[in-house]
Protein backbone atom coordinates (compact mmCIF):
# COMPACT_ATOMS: atom_id res chain seq x y z
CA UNK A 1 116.03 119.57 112.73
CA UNK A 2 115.48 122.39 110.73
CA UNK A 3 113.07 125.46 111.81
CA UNK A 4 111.40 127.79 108.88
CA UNK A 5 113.20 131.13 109.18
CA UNK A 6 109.55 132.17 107.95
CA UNK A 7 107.80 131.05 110.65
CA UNK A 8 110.66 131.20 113.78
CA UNK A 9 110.92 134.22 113.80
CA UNK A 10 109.22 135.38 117.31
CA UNK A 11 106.70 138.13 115.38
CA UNK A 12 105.63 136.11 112.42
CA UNK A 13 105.34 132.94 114.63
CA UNK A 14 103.28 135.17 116.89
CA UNK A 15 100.82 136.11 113.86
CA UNK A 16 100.70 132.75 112.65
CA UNK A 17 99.48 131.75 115.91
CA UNK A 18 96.81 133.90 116.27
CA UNK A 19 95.66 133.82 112.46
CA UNK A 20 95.65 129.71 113.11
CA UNK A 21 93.77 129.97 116.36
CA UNK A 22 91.28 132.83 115.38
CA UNK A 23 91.02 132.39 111.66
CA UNK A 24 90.17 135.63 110.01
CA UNK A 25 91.14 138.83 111.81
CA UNK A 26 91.27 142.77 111.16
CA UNK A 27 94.41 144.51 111.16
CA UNK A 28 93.81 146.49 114.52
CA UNK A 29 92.92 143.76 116.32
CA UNK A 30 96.50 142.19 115.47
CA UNK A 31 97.66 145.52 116.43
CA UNK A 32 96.23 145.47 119.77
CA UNK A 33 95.95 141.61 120.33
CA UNK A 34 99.56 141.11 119.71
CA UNK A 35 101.14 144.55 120.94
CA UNK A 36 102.92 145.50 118.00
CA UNK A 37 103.11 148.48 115.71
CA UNK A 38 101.19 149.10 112.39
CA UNK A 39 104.50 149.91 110.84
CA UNK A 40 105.60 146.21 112.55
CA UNK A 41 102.26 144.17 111.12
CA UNK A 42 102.85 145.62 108.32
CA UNK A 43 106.26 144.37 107.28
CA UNK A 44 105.77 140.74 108.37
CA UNK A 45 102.64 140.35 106.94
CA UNK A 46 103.65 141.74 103.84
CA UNK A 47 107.10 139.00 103.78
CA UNK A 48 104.32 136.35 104.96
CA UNK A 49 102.09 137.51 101.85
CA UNK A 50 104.95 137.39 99.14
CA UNK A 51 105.11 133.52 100.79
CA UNK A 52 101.66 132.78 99.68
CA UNK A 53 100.82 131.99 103.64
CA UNK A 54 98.53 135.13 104.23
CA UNK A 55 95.50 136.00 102.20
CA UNK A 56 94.64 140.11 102.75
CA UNK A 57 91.35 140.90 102.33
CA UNK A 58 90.44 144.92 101.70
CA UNK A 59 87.03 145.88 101.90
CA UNK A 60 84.94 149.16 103.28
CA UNK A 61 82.67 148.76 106.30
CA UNK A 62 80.48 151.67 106.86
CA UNK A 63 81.96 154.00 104.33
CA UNK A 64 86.01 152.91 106.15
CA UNK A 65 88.44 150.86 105.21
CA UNK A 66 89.41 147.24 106.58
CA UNK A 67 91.67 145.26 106.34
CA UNK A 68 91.45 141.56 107.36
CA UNK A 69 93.89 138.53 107.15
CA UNK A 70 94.03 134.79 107.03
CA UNK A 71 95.99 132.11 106.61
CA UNK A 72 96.46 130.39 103.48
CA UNK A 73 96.31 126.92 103.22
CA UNK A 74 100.52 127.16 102.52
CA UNK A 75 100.47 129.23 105.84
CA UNK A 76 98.55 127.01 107.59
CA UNK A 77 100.85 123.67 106.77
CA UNK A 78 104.13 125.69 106.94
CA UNK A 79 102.50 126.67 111.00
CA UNK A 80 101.39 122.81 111.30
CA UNK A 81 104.85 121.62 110.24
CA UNK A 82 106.42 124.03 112.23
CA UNK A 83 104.20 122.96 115.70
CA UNK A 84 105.37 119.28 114.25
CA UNK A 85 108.98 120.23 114.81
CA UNK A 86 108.86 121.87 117.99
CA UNK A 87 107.01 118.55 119.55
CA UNK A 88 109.66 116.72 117.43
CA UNK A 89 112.40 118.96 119.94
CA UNK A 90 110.50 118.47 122.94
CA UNK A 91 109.87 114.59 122.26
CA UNK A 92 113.74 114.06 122.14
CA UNK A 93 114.59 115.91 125.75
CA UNK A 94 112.94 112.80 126.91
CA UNK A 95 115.43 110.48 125.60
């Protein structure tokens, strides 16, 4: 059973979590949602964009800048497959 290092690891998996469950989202609320630094969101998302499983979306609201993600399609299948394996895991403690 093999895991994608993309996805495993405990950040990422925690932004592909929330980007599944709440679909689009702004940068500060990842920030403050997720308890990480800007500096932090900002290097996984950017290795999760170069993977074609984040779309970034950079627009100004009210004369300011924001930033908002979402899952790709990609992103979303890579999470799915990933969920897939973990119940794959958890299916075979049983046995």
């Amino acid at each position: 059973m093999e895991f994608d290092k993309l996805v495993h690891q405990p950040t990422r998996l925690q932004l592909f979590a929330h980007l599944y469950a709440n679909g689009e989202t702004s940068f500060s609320a990842l920030t403050d949602d997720l308890e990480i630094t800007e500096g932090n969101l900002a290097s996984h998302i950017g290795k999760m964009e170069e993977a074609d499983c984040v779309a970034v979306n950079k627009q100004f609201v009210d004369g300011s800048p924001q930033t908002t993600y979402r899952l790709t399609e990609h992103g979303e299948d890579l999470f799915e497959a990933h969920v897939q394996t973990l119940e794959e895991l958890i299916d075979g403690l049983d046995s």
